[in-house]
C-alpha atoms as a PDB file:
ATOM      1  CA  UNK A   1       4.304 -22.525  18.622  1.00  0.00           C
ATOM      2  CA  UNK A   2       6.195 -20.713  20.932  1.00  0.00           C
ATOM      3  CA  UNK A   3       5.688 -16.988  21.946  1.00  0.00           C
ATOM      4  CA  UNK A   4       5.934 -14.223  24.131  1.00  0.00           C
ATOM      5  CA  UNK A   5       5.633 -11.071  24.879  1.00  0.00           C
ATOM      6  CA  UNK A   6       7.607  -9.373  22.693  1.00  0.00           C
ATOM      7  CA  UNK A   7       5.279 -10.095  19.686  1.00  0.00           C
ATOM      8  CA  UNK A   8       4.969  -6.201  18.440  1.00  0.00           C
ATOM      9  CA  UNK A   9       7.795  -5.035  15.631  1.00  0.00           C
ATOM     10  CA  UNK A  10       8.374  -1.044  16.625  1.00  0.00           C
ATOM     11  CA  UNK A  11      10.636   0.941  14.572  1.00  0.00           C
ATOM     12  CA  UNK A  12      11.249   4.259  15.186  1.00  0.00           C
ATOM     13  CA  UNK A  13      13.726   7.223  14.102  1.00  0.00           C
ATOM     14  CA  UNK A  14      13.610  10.996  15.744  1.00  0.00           C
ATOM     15  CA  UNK A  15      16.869  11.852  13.669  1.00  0.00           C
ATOM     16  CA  UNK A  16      18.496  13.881  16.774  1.00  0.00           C
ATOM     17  CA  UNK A  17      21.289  12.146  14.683  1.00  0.00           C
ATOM     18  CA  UNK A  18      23.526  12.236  11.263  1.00  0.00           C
ATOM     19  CA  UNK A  19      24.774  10.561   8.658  1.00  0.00           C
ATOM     20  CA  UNK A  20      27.838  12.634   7.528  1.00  0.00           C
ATOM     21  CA  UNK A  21      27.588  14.035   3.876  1.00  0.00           C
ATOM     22  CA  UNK A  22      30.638  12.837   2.142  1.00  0.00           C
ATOM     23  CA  UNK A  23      30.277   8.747   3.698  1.00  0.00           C
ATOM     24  CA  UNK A  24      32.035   7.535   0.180  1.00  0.00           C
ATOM     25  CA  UNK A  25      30.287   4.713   0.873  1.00  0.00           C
ATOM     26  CA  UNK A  26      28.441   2.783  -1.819  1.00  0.00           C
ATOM     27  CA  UNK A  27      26.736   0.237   0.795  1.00  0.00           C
ATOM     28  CA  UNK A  28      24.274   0.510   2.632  1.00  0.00           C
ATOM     29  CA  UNK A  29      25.130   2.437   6.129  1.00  0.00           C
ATOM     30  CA  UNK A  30      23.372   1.647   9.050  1.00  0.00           C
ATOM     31  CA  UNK A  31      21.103   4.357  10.695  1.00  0.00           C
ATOM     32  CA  UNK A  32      19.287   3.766  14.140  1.00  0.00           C
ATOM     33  CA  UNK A  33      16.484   1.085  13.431  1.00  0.00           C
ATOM     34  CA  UNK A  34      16.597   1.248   9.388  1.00  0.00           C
ATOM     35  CA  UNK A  35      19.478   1.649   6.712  1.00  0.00           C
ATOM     36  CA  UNK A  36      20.837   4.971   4.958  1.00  0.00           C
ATOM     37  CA  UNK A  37      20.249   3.822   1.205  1.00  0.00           C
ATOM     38  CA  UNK A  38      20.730   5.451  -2.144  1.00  0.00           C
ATOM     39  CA  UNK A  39      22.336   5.530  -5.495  1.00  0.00           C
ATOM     40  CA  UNK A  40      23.683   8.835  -4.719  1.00  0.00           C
ATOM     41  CA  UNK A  41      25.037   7.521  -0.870  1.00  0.00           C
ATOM     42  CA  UNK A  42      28.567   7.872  -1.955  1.00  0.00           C
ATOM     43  CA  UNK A  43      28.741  11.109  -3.200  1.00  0.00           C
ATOM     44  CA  UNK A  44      29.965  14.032  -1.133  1.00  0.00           C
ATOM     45  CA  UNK A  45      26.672  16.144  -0.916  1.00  0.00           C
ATOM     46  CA  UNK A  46      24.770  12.945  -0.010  1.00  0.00           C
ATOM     47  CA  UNK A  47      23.468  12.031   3.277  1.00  0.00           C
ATOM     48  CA  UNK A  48      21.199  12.535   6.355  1.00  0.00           C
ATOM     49  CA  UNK A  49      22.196  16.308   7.936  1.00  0.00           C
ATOM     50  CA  UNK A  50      20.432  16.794  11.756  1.00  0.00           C
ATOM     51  CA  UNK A  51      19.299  20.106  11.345  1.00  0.00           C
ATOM     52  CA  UNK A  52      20.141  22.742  14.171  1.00  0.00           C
ATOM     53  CA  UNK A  53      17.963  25.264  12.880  1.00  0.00           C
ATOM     54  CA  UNK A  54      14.302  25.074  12.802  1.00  0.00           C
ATOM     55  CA  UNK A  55      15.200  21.060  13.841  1.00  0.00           C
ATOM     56  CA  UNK A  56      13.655  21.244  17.251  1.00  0.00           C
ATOM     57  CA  UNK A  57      12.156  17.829  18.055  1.00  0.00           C
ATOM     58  CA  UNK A  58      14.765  16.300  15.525  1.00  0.00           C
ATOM     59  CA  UNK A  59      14.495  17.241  11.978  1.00  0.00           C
ATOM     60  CA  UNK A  60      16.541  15.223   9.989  1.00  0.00           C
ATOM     61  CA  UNK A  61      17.168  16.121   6.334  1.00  0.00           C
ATOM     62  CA  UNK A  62      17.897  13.747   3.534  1.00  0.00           C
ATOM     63  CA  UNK A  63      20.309  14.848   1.391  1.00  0.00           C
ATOM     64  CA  UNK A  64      20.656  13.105  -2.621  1.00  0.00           C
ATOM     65  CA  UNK A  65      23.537  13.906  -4.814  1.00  0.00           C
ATOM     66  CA  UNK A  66      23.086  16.535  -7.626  1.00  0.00           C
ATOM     67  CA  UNK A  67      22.236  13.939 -10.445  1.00  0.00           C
ATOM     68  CA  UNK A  68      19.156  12.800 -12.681  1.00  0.00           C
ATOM     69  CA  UNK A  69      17.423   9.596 -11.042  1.00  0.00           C
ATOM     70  CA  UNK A  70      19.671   9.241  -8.159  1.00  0.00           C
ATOM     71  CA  UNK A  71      17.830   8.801  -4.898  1.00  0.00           C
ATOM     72  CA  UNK A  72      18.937   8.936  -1.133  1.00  0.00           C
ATOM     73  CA  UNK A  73      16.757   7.690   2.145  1.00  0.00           C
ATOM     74  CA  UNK A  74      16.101   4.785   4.597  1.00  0.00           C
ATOM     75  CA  UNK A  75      15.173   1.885   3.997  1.00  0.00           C
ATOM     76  CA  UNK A  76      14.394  -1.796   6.066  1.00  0.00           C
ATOM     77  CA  UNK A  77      15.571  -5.352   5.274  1.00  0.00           C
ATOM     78  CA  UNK A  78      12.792  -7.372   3.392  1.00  0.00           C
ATOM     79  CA  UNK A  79      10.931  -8.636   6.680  1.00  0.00           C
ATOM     80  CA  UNK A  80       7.441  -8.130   6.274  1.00  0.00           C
ATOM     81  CA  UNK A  81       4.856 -10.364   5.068  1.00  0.00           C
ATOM     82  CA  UNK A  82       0.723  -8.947   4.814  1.00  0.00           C
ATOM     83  CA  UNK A  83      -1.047 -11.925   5.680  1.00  0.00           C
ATOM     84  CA  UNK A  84       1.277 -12.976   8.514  1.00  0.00           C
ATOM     85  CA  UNK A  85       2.226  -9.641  10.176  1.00  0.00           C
ATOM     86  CA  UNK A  86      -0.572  -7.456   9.952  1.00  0.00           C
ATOM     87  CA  UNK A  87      -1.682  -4.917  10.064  1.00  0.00           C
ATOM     88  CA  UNK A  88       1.172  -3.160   8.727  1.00  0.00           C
ATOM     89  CA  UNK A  89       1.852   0.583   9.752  1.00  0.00           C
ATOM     90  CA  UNK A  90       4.185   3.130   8.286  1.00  0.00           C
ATOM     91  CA  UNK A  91       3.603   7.217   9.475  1.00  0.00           C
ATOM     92  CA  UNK A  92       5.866  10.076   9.131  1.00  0.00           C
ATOM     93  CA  UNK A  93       6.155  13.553   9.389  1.00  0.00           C
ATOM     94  CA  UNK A  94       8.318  15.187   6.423  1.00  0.00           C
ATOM     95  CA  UNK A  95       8.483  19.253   4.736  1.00  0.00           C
ATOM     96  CA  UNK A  96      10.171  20.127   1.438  1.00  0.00           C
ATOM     97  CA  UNK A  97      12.194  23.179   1.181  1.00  0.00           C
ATOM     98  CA  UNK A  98      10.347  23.288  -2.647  1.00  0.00           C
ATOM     99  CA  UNK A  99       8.553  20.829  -4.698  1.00  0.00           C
ATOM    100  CA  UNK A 100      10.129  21.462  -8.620  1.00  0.00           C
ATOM    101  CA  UNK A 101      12.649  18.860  -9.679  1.00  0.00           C
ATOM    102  CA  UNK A 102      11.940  15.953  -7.767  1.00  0.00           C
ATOM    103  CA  UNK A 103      10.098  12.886  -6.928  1.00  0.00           C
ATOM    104  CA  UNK A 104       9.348  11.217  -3.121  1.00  0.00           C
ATOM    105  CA  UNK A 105       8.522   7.802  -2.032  1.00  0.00           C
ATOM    106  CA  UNK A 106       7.102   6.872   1.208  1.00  0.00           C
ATOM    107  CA  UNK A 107       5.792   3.039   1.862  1.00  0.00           C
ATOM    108  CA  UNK A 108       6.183  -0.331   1.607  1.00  0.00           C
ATOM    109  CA  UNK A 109       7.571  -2.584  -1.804  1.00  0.00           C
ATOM    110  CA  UNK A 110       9.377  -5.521  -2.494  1.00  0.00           C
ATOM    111  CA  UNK A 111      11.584  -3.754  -3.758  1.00  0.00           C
ATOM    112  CA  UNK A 112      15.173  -3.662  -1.225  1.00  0.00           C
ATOM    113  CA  UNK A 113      18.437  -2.512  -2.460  1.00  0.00           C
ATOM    114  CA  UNK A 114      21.293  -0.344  -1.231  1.00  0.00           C
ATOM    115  CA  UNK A 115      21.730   1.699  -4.366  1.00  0.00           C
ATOM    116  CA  UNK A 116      18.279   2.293  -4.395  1.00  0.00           C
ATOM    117  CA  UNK A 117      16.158   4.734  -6.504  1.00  0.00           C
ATOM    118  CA  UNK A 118      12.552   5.579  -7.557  1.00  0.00           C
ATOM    119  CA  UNK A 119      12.058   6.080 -11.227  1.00  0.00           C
ATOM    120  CA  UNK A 120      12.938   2.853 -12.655  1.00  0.00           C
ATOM    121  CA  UNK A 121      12.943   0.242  -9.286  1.00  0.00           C
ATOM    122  CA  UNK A 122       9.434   1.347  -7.327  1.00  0.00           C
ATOM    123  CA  UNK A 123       7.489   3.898  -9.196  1.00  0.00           C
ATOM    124  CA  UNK A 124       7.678   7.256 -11.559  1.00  0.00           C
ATOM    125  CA  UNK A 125       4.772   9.421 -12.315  1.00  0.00           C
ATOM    126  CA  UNK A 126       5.235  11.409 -15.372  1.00  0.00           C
ATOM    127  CA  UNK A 127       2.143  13.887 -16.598  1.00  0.00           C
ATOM    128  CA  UNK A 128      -1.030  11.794 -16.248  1.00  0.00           C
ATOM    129  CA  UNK A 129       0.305   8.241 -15.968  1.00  0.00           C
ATOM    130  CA  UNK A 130       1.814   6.382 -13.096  1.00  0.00           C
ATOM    131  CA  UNK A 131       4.265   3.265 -14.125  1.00  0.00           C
ATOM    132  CA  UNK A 132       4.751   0.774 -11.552  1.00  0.00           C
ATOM    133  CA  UNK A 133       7.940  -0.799 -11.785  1.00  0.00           C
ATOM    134  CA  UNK A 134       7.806  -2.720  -8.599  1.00  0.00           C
ATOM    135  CA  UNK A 135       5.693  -5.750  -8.768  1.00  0.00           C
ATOM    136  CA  UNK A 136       3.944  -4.780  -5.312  1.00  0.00           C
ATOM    137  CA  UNK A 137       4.230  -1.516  -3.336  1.00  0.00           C
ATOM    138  CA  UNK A 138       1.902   0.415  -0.966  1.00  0.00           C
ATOM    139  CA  UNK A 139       2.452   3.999  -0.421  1.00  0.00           C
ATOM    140  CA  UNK A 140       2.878   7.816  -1.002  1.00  0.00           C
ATOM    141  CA  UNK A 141       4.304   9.821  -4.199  1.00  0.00           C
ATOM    142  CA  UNK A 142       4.844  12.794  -5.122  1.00  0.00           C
ATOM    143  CA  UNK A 143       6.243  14.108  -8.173  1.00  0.00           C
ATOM    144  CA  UNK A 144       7.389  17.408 -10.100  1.00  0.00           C
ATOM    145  CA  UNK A 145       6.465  15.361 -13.279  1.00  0.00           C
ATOM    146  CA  UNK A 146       3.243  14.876 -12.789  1.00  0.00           C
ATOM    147  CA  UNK A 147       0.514  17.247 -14.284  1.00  0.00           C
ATOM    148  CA  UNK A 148      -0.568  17.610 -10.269  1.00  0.00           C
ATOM    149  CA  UNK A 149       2.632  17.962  -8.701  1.00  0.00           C
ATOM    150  CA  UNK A 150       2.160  19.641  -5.810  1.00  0.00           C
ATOM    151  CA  UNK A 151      -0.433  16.731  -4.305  1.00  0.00           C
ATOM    152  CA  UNK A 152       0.167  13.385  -2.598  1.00  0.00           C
ATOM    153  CA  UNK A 153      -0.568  10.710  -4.916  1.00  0.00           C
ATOM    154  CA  UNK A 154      -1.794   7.187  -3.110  1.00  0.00           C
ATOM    155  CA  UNK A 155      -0.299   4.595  -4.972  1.00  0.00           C
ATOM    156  CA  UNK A 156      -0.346   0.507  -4.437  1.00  0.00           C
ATOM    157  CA  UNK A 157       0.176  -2.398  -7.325  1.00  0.00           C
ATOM    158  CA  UNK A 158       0.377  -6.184  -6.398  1.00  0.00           C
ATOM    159  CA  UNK A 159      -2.961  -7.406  -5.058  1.00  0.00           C
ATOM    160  CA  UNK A 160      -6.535  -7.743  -6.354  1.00  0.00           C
ATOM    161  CA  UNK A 161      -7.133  -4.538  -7.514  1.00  0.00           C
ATOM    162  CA  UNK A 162      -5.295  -3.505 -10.888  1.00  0.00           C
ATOM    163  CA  UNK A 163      -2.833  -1.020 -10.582  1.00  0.00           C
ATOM    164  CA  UNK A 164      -3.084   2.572  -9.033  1.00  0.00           C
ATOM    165  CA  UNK A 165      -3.777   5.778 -11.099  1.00  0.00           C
ATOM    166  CA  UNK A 166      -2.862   8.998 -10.282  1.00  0.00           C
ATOM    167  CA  UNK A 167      -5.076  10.637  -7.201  1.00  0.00           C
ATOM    168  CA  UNK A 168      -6.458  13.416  -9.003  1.00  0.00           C
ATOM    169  CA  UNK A 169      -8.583  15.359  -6.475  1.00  0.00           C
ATOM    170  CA  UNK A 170      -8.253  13.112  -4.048  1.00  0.00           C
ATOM    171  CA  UNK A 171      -6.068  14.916  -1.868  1.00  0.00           C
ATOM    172  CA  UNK A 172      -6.453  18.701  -3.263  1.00  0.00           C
ATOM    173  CA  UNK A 173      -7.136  19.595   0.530  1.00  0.00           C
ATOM    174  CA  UNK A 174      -3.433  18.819   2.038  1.00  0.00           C
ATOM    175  CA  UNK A 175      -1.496  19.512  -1.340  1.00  0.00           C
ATOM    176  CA  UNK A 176       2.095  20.035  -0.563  1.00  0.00           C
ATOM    177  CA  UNK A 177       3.431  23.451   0.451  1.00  0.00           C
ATOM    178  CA  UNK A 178       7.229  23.786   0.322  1.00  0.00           C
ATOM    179  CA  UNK A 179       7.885  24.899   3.843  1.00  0.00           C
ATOM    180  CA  UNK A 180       4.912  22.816   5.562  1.00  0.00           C
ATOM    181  CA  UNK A 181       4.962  19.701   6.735  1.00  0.00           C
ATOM    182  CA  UNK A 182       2.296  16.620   6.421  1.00  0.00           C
ATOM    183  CA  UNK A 183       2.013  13.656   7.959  1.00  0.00           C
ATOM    184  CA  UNK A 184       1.806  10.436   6.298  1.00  0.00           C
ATOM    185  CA  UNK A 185       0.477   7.026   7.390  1.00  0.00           C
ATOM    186  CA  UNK A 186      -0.188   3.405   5.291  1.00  0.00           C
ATOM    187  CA  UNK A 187      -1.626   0.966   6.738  1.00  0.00           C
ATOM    188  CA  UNK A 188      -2.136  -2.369   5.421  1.00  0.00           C
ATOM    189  CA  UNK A 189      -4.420  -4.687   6.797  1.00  0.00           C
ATOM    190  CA  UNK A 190      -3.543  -8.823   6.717  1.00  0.00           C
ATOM    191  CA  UNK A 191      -5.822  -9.343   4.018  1.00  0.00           C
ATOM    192  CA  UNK A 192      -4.244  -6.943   1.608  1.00  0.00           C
ATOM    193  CA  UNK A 193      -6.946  -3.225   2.768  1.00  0.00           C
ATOM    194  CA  UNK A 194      -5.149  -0.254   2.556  1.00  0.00           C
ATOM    195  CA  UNK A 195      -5.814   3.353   4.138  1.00  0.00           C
ATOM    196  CA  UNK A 196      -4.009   5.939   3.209  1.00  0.00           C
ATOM    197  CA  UNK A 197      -3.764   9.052   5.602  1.00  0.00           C
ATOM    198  CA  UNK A 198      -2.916  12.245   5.624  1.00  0.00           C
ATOM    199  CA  UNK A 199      -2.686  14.944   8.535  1.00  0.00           C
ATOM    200  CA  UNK A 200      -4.898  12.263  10.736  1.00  0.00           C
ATOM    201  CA  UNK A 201      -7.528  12.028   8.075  1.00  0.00           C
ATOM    202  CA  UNK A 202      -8.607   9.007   6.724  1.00  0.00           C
ATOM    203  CA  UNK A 203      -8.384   9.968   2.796  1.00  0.00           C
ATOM    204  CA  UNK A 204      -8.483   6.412   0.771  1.00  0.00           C
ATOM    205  CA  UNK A 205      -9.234   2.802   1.930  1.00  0.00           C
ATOM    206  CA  UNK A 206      -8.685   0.367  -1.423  1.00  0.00           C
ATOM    207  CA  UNK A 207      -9.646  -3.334  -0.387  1.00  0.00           C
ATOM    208  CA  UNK A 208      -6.856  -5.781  -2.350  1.00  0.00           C
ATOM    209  CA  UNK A 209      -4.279  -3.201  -2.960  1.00  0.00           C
ATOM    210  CA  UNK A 210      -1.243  -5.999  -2.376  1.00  0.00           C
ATOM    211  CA  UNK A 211      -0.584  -9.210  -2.528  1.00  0.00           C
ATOM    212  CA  UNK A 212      -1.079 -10.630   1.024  1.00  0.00           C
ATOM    213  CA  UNK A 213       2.253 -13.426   0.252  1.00  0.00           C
ATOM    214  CA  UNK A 214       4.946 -11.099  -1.191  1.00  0.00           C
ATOM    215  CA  UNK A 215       7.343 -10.381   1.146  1.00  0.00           C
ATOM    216  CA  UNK A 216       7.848  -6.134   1.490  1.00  0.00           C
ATOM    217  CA  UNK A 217      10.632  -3.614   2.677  1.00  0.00           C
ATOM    218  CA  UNK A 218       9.869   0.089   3.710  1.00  0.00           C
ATOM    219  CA  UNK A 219      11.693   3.111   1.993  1.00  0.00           C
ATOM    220  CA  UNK A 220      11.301   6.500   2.831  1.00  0.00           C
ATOM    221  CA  UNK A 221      13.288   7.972  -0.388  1.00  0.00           C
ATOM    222  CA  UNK A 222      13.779  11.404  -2.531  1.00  0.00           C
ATOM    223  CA  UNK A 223      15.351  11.623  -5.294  1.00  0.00           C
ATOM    224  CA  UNK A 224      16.667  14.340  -7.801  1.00  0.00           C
ATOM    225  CA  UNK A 225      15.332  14.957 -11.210  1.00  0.00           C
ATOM    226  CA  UNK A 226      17.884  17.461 -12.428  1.00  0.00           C
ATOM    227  CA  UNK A 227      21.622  18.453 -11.623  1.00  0.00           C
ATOM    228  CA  UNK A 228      20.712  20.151  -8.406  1.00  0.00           C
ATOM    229  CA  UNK A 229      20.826  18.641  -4.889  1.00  0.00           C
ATOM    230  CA  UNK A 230      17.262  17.348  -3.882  1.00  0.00           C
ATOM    231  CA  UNK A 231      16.327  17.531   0.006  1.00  0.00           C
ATOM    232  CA  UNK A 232      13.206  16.126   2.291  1.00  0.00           C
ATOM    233  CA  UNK A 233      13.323  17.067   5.717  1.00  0.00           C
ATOM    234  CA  UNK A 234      11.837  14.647   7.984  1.00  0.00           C
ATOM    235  CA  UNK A 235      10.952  15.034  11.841  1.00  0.00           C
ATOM    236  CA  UNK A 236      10.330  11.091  12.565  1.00  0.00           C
ATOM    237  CA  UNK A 237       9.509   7.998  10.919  1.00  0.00           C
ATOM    238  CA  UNK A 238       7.374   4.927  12.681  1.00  0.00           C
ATOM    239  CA  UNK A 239       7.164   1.440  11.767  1.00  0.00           C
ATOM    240  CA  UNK A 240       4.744  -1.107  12.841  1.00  0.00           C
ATOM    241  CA  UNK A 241       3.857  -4.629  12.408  1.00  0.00           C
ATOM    242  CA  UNK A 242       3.250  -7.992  14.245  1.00  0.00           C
ATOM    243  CA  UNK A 243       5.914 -10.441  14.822  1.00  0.00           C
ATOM    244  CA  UNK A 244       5.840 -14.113  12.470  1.00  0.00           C
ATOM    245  CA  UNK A 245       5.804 -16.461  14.784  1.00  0.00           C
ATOM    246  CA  UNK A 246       5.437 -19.299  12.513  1.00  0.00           C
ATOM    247  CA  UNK A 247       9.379 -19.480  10.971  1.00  0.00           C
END
């Protein structure tokens, strides 16, 4: 088959850019490499603000609307398959202003939509228990209704390995500070590994966490559990994979 040299997917977003609060738009809204998403997208206190304080290196801050279960982020097309375009890499850098009344998802699913949301599409943690909606995802959560709120939860569903449960422990080192940032990476190897992490340190490697033949998207979302504007402030996001040759 025919190739070249252009065989490496790079994605990449330094948000020295916005997407204007008030878009009215209910579509999806293209943003640099990726796509502003969000059941909350058309609202008028929804969108991606650059920040010109405390936004040096580009800080850009998602913005979701003021209502229960609606979400706001980016998001890619469905374009990545395990097995053929491994390893897959997702990393970013993101702070909360505070951690109460909300829920944040950062990886990979097969789950793509413009009016996209957590709870109920991808994934919803909720005291002790984790339901997976989405049929395969790879990735971070956090959420405020979850016994251990304030830590990153390393979630997956799809592949060999039943189901993910809720990372109790696992991370207690880098739990999330409101005003701190943490850097996140997945990685997902073509036979269906994962690592998972956080601040450069390697903190969980789960051998079958997805299917390796279920085509994925990546979302980087937050979304609001209450009638009060949510925010995530994020400084970049990266994706990675290999190019498919074979179609």
């Amino acid at each position: 088959m025919a190739q070249s040299e252009k065989g490496k997917i790079n994605l990449f977003e330094d948000f020295y850019k916005s997407l204007p609060l008030a878009t009215t738009d209910a579509a999806a809204v293209p943003f640099g490499d990726f796509m502003a998403v969000g059941q909350g997208i058309a609202e008028t206190d929804s969108g991606i603000v650059s920040l010109a304080s405390d936004g040096l290196s580009g800080v850009g801050q998602l913005t979701t609307t003021d209502e229960d279960i609606h979400a706001m982020g980016i998001q890619t097309g469905m374009g990545f398959d395990v097995a053929k375009m491994g390893t897959l890499v997702a990393e970013t850098r993101v702070r909360f202003s505070a951690i109460t009344t909300g829920e944040f998802f950062f990886g990979f699913s097969d789950v793509c939509t413009d009016l996209a949301i957590i709870e109920g599409a991808i994934i919803h943690g909720a005291t002790t228990t984790l339901t997976l909606t989405a049929s395969d995802l790879c990735g971070f959560l956090l959420s405020s209704d979850l016994t251990d709120s304030a830590a990153w939860h390393m979630v997956y569903n799809g592949g060999a390995t039943t189901g993910a449960t809720v990372s109790t422990g696992v991370a207690a080192d880098v739990d999330v500070v409101a005003g701190d940032f943490n850097i996140l990476r997945v990685e997902i190897d073509p036979n269906g590994t994962a690592r998972w992490y956080i601040d450069g340190v390697l903190k969980k490697t789960l051998a079958g966490a997805v299917s390796t033949t279920v085509d994925l998207c990546f979302s980087e979302l937050v979304e609001s559990k209450t009638t009060a504007v949510k925010t995530a402030d994020v400084d970049y996001v990266l994706v990675t994979a290999n190019r498919d040759w074979t179609k």
